[in-house]
N, C-alpha and C. Protein backbone atom coordinates (compact mmCIF):
# COMPACT_ATOMS: atom_id res chain seq x y z
N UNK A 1 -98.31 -8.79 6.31
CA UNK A 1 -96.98 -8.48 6.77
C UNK A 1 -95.99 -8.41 5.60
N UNK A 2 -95.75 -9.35 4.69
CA UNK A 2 -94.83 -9.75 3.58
C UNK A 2 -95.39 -8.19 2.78
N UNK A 3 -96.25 -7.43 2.41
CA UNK A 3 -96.95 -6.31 1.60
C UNK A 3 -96.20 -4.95 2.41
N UNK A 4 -96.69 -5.04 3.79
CA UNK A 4 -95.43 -3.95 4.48
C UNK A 4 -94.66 -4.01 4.29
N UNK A 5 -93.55 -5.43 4.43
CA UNK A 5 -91.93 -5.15 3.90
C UNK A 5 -92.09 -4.54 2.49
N UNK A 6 -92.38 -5.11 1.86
CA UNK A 6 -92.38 -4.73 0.16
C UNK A 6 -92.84 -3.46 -0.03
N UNK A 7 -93.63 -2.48 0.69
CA UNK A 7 -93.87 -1.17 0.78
C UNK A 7 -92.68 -0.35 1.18
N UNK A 8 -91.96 -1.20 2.30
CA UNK A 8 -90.37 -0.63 3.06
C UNK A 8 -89.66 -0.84 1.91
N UNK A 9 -89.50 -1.99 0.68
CA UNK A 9 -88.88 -1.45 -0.22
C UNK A 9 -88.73 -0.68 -1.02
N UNK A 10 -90.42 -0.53 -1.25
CA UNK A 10 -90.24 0.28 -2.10
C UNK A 10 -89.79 1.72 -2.04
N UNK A 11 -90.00 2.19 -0.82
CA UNK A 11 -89.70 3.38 -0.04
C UNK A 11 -88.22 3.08 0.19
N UNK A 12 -87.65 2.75 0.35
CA UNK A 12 -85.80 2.30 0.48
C UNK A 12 -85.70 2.08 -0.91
N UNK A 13 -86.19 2.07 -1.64
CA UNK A 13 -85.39 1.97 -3.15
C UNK A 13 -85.46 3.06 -4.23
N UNK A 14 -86.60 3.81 -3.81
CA UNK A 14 -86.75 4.77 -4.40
C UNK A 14 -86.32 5.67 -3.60
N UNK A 15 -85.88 6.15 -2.76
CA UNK A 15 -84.60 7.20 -1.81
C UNK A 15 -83.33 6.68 -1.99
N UNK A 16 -82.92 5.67 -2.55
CA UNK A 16 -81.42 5.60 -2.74
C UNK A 16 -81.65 6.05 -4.23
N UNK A 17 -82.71 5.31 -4.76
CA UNK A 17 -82.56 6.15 -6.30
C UNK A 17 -82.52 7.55 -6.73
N UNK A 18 -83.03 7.76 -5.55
CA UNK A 18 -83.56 9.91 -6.17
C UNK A 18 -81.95 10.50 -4.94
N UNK A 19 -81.24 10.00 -3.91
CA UNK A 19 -80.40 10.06 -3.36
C UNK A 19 -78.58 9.99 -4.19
N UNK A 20 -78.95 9.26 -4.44
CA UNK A 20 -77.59 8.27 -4.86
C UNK A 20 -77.76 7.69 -6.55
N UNK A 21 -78.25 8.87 -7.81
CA UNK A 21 -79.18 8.29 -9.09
C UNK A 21 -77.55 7.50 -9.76
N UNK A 22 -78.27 6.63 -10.39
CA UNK A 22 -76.86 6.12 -11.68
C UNK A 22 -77.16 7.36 -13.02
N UNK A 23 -76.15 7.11 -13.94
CA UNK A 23 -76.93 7.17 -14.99
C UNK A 23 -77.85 7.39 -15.90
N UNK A 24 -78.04 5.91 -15.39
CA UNK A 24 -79.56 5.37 -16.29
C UNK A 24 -80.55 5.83 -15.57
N UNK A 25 -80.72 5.95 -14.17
CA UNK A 25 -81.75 6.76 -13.88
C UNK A 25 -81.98 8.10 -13.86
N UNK A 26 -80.87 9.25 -13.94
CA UNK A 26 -81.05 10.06 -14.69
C UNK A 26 -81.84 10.52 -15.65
N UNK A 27 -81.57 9.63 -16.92
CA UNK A 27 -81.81 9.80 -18.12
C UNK A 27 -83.56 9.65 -18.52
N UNK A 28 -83.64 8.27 -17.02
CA UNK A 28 -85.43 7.95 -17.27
C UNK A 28 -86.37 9.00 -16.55
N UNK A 29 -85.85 9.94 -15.59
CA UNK A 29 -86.75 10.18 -14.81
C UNK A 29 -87.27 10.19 -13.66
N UNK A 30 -88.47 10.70 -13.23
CA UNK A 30 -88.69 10.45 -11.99
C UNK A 30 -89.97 9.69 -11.98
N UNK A 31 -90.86 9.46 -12.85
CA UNK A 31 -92.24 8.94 -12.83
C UNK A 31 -91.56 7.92 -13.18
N UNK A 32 -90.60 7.00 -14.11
CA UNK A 32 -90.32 5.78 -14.51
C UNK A 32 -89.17 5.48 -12.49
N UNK A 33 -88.71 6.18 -12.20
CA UNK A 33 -88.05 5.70 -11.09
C UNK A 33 -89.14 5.23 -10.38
N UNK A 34 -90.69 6.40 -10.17
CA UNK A 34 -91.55 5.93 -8.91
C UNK A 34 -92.52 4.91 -9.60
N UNK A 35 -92.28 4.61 -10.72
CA UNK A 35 -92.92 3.16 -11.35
C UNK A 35 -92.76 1.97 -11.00
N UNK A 36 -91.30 1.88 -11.25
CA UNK A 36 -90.33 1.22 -10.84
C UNK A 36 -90.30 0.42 -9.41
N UNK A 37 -90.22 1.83 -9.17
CA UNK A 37 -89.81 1.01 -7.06
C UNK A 37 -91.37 0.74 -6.95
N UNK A 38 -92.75 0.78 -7.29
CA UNK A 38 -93.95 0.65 -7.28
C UNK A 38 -93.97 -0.82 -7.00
N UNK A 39 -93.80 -1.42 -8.92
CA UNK A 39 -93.84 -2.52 -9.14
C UNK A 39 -92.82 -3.67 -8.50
N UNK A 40 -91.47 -2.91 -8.29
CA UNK A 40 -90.65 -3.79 -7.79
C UNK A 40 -91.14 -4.00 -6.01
N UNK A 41 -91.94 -2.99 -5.25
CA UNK A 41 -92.42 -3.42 -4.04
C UNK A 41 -93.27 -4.34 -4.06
N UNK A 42 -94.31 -4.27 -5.10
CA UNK A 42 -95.26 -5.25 -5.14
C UNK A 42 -94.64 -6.70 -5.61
N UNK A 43 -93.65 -7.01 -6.50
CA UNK A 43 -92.92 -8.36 -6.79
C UNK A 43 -92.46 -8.71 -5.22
N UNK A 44 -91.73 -7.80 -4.80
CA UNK A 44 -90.98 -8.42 -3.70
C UNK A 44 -92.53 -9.12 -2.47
N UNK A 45 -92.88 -7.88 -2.27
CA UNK A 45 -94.39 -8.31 -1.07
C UNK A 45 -94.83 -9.56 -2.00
N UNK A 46 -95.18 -9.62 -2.58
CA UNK A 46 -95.90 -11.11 -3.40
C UNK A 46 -94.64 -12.46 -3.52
N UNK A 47 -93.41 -12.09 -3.16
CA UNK A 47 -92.65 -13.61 -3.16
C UNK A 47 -92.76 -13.31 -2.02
N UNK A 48 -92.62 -12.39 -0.81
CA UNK A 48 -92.33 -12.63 0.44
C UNK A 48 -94.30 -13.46 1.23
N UNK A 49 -94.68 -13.18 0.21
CA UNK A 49 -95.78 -13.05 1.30
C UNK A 49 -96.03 -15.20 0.85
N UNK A 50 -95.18 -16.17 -0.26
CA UNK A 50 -95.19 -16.81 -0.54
C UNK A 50 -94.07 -17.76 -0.01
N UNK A 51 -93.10 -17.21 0.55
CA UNK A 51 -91.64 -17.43 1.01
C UNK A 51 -92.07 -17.56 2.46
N UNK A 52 -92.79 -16.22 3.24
CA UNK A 52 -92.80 -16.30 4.89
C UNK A 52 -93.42 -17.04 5.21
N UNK A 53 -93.03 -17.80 6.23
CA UNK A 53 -94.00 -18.82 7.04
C UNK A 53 -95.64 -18.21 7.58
N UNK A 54 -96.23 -19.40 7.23
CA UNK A 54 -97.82 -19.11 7.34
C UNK A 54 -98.31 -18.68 8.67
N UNK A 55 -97.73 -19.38 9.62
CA UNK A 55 -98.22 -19.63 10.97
C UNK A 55 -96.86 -19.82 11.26
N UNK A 56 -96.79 -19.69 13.10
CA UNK A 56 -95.70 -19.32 13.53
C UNK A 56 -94.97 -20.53 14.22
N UNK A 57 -93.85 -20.35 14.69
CA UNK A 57 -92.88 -22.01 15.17
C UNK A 57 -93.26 -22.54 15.64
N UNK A 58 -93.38 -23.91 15.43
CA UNK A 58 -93.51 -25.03 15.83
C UNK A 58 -92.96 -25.16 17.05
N UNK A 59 -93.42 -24.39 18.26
CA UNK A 59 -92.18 -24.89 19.47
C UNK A 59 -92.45 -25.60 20.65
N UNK A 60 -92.31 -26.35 20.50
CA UNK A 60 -92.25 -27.84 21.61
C UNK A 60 -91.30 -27.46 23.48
N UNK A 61 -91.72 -27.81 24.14
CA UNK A 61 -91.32 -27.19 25.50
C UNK A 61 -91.45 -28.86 25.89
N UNK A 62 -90.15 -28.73 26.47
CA UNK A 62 -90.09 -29.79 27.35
C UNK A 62 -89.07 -29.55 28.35
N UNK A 63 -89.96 -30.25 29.87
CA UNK A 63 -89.51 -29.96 30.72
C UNK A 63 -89.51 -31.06 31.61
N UNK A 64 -88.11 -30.98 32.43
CA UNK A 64 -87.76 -32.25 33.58
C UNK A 64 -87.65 -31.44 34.90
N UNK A 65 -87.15 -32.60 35.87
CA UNK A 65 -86.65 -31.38 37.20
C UNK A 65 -85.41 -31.43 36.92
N UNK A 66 -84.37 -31.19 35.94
CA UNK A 66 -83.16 -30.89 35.80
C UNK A 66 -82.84 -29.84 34.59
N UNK A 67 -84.39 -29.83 33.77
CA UNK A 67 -84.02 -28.80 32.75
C UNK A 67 -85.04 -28.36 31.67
N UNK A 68 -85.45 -27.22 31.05
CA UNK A 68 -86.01 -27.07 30.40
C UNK A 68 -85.82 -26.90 28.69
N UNK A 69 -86.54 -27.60 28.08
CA UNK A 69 -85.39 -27.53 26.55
C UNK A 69 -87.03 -27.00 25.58
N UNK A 70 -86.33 -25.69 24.92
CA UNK A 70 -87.87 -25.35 23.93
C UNK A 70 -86.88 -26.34 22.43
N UNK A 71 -87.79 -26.61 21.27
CA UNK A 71 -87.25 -27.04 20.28
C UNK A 71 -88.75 -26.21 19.15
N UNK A 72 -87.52 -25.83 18.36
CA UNK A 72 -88.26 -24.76 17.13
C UNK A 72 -88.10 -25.09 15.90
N UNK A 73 -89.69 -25.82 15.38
CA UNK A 73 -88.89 -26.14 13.77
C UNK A 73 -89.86 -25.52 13.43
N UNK A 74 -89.02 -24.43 12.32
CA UNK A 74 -89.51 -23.48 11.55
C UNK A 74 -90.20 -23.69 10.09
N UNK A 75 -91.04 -22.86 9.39
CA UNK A 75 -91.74 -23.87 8.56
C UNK A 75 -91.57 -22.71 6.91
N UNK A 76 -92.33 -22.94 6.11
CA UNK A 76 -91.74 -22.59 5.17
C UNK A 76 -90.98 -22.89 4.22
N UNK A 77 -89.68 -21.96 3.89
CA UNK A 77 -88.60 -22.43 2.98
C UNK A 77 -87.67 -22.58 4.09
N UNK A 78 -87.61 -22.93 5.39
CA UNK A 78 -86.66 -23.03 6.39
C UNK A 78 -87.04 -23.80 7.23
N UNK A 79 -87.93 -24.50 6.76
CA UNK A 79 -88.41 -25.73 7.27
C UNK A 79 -87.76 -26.92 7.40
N UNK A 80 -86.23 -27.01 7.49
CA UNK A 80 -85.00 -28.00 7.83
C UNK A 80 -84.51 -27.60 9.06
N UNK A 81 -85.05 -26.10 8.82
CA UNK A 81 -84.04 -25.85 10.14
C UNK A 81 -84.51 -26.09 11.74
N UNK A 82 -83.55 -26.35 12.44
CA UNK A 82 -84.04 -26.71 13.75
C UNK A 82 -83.70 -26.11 15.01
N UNK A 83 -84.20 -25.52 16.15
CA UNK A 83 -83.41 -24.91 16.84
C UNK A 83 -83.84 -25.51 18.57
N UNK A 84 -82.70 -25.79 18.93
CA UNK A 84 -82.94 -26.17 20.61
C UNK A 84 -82.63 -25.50 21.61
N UNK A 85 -82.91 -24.74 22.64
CA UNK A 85 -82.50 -23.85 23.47
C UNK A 85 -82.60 -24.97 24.98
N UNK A 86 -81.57 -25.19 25.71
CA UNK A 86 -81.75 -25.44 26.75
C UNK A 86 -81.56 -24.81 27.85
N UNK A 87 -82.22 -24.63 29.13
CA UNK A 87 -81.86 -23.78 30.48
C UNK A 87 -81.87 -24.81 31.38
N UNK A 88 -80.76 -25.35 32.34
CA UNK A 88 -80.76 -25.77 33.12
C UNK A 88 -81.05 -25.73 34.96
N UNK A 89 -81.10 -26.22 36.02
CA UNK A 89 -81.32 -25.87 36.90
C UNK A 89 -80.38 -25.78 37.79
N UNK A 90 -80.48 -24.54 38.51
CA UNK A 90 -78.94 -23.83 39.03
C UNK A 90 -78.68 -22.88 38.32
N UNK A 91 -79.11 -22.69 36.77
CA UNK A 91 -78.12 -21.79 35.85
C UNK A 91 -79.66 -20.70 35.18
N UNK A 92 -80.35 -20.34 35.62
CA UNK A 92 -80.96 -19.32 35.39
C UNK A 92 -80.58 -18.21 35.75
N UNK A 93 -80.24 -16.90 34.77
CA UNK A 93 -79.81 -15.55 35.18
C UNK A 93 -80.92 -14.35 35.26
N UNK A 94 -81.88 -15.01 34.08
CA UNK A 94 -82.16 -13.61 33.16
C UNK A 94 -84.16 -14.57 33.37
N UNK A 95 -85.14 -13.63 33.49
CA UNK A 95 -86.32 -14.51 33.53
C UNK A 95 -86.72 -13.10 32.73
N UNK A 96 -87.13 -12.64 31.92
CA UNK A 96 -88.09 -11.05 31.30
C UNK A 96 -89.26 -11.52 30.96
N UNK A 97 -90.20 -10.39 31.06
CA UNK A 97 -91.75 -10.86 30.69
C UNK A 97 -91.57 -10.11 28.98
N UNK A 98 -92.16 -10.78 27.86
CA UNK A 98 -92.02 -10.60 26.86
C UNK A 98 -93.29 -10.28 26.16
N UNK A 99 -94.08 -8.67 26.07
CA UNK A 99 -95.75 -8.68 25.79
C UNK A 99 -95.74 -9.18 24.90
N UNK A 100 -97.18 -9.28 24.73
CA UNK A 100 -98.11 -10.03 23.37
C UNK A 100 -97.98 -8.92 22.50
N UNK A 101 -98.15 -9.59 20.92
CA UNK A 101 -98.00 -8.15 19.77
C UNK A 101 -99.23 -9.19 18.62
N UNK A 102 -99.88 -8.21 18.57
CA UNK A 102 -100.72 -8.52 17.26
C UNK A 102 -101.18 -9.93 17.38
N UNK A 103 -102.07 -9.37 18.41
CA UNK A 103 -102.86 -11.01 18.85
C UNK A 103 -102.00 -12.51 19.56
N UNK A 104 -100.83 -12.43 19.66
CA UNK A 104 -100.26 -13.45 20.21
C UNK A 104 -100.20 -12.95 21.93
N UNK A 105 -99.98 -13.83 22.58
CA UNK A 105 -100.28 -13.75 23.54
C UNK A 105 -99.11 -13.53 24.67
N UNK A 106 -97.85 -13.67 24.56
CA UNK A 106 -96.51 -13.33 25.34
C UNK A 106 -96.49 -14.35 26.30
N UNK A 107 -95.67 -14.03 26.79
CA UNK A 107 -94.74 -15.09 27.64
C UNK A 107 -94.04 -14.28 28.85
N UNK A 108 -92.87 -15.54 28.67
CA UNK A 108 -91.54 -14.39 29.50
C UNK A 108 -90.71 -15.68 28.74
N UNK A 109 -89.07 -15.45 29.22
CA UNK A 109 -88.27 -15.50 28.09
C UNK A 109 -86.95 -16.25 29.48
N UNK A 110 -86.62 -17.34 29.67
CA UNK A 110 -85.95 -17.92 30.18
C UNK A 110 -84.46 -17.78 30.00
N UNK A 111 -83.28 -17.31 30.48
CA UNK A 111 -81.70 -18.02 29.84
C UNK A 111 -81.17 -17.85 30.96
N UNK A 112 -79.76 -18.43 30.68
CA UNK A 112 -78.64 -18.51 31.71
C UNK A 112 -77.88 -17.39 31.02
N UNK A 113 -77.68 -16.38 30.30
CA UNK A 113 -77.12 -15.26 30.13
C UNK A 113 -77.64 -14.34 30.63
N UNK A 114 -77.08 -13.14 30.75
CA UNK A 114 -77.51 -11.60 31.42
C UNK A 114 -77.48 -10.69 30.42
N UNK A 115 -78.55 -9.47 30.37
CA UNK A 115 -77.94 -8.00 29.25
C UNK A 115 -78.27 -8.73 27.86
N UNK A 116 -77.25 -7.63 26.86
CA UNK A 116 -76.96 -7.93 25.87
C UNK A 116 -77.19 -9.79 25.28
N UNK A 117 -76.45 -10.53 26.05
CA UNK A 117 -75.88 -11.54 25.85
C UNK A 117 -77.64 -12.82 25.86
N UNK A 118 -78.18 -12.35 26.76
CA UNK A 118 -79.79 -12.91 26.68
C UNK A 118 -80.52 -12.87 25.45
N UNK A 119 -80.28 -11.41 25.22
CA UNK A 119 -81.10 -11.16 24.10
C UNK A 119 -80.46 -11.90 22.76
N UNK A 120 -79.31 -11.50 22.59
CA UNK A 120 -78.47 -12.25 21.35
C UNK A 120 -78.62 -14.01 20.92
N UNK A 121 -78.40 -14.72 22.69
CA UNK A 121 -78.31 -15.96 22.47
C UNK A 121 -79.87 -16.42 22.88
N UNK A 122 -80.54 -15.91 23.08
CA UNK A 122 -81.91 -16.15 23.53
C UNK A 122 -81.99 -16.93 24.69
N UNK A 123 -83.07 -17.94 24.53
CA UNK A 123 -83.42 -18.84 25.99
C UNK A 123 -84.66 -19.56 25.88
N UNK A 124 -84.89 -20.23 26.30
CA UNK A 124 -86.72 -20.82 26.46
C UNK A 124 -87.39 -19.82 26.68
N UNK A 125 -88.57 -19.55 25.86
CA UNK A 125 -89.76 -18.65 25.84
C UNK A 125 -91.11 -19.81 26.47
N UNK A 126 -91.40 -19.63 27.25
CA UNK A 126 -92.84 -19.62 27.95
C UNK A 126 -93.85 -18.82 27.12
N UNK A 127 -95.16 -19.47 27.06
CA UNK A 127 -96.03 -18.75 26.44
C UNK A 127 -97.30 -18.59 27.38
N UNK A 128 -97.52 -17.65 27.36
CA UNK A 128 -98.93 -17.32 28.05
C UNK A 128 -100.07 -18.10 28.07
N UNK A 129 -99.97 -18.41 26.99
CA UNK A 129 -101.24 -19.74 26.21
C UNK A 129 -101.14 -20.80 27.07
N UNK A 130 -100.16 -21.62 27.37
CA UNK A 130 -99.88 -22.52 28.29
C UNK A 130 -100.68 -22.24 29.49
N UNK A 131 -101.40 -23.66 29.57
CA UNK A 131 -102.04 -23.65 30.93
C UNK A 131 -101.21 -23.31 31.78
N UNK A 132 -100.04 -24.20 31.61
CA UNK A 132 -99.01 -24.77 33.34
C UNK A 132 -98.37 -23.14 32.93
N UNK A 133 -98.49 -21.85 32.68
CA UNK A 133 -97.85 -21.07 32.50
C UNK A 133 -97.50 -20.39 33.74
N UNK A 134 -97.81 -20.36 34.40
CA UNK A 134 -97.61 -19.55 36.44
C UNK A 134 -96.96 -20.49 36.53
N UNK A 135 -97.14 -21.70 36.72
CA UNK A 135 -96.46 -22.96 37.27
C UNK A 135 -94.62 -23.17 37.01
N UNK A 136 -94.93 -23.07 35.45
CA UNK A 136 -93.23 -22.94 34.79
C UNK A 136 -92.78 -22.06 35.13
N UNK A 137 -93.19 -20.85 34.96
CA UNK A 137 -92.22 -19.75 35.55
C UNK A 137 -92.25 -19.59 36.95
N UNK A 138 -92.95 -20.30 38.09
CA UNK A 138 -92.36 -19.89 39.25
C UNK A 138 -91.31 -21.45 39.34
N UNK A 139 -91.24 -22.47 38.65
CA UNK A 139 -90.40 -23.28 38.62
C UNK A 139 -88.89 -22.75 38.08
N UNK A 140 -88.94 -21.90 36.92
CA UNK A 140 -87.94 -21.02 36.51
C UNK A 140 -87.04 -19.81 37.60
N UNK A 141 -88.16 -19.28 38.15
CA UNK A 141 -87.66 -18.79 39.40
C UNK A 141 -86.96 -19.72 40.31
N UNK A 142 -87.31 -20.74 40.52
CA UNK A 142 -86.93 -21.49 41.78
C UNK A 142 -85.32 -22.11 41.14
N UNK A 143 -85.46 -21.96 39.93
CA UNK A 143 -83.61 -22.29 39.57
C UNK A 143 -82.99 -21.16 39.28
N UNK A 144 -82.78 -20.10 39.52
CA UNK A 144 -82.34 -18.97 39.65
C UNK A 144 -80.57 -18.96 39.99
N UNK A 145 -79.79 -18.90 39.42
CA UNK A 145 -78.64 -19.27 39.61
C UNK A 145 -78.02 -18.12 41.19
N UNK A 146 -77.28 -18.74 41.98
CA UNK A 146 -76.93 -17.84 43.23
C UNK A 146 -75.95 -16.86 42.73
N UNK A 147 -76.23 -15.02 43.23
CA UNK A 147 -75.56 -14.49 42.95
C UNK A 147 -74.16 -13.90 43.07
């Protein structure tokens, strides 16, 4: 994954260069420009692929009969950071089924927002993997806020 971005750079850096040239790139060329964005894709893919997290969030699901709270600690160089999403009961708007991509397995995607506003602020994600997975989401259904 980290080798694709760094390929997207290099392809985004060498079209602003031959787009938008300074100078100095002028003066070097076009084989030293496509050198250039070459090596500089491969630096970038090689810190990213050292920088991105190995394996994916840490996310903990916990659930009461008053509320569901996912907690996400991310790992890596952002491995301080912490994130809690809670959905309460009464206040469910939004329930979407969310497919699997590249071997993970999907879910559906819990919040008390609608539209736009779901997607932005997110919500508890359910995972497919989960045994109790039918179970939670028809419990998610059953708090469905009245319309």
């Amino acid at each position: 994954m980290a080798f694709l971005v760094g390929g997207l750079y290099c392809i985004g850096m060498l079209g602003i260069k031959l787009l938008w040239p300074s100078p100095m790139d002028r003066k070097d060329g076009f084989s030293f420009l496509l050198i250039e964005a070459v090596v500089m894709g491969l630096m970038y893919g090689a810190t990213m692929a050292f920088v991105w997290p190995k394996k994916g969030l840490g996310c903990r699901l916990l659930v009461d009969d008053r509320s569901m709270t996912c907690v996400m600690n991310f790992t890596g160089i952002m491995k301080w950071h912490v994130v809690r999403k809670t959905v309460s009961a009464g206040k469910v708007r939004c329930i979407r089924e969310i497919p699997g991509k590249l071997g993970t397995p999907g879910g559906c995607a819990v919040s008390e927002q609608t539209g736009w506003k779901a997607w932005m602020h997110g919500g508890v994600f359910i995972s497919k993997s989960l045994p109790e997975y039918d179970e939670l989401k028809a419990l998610a259904e059953s708090w469905r806020a009245p319309e």
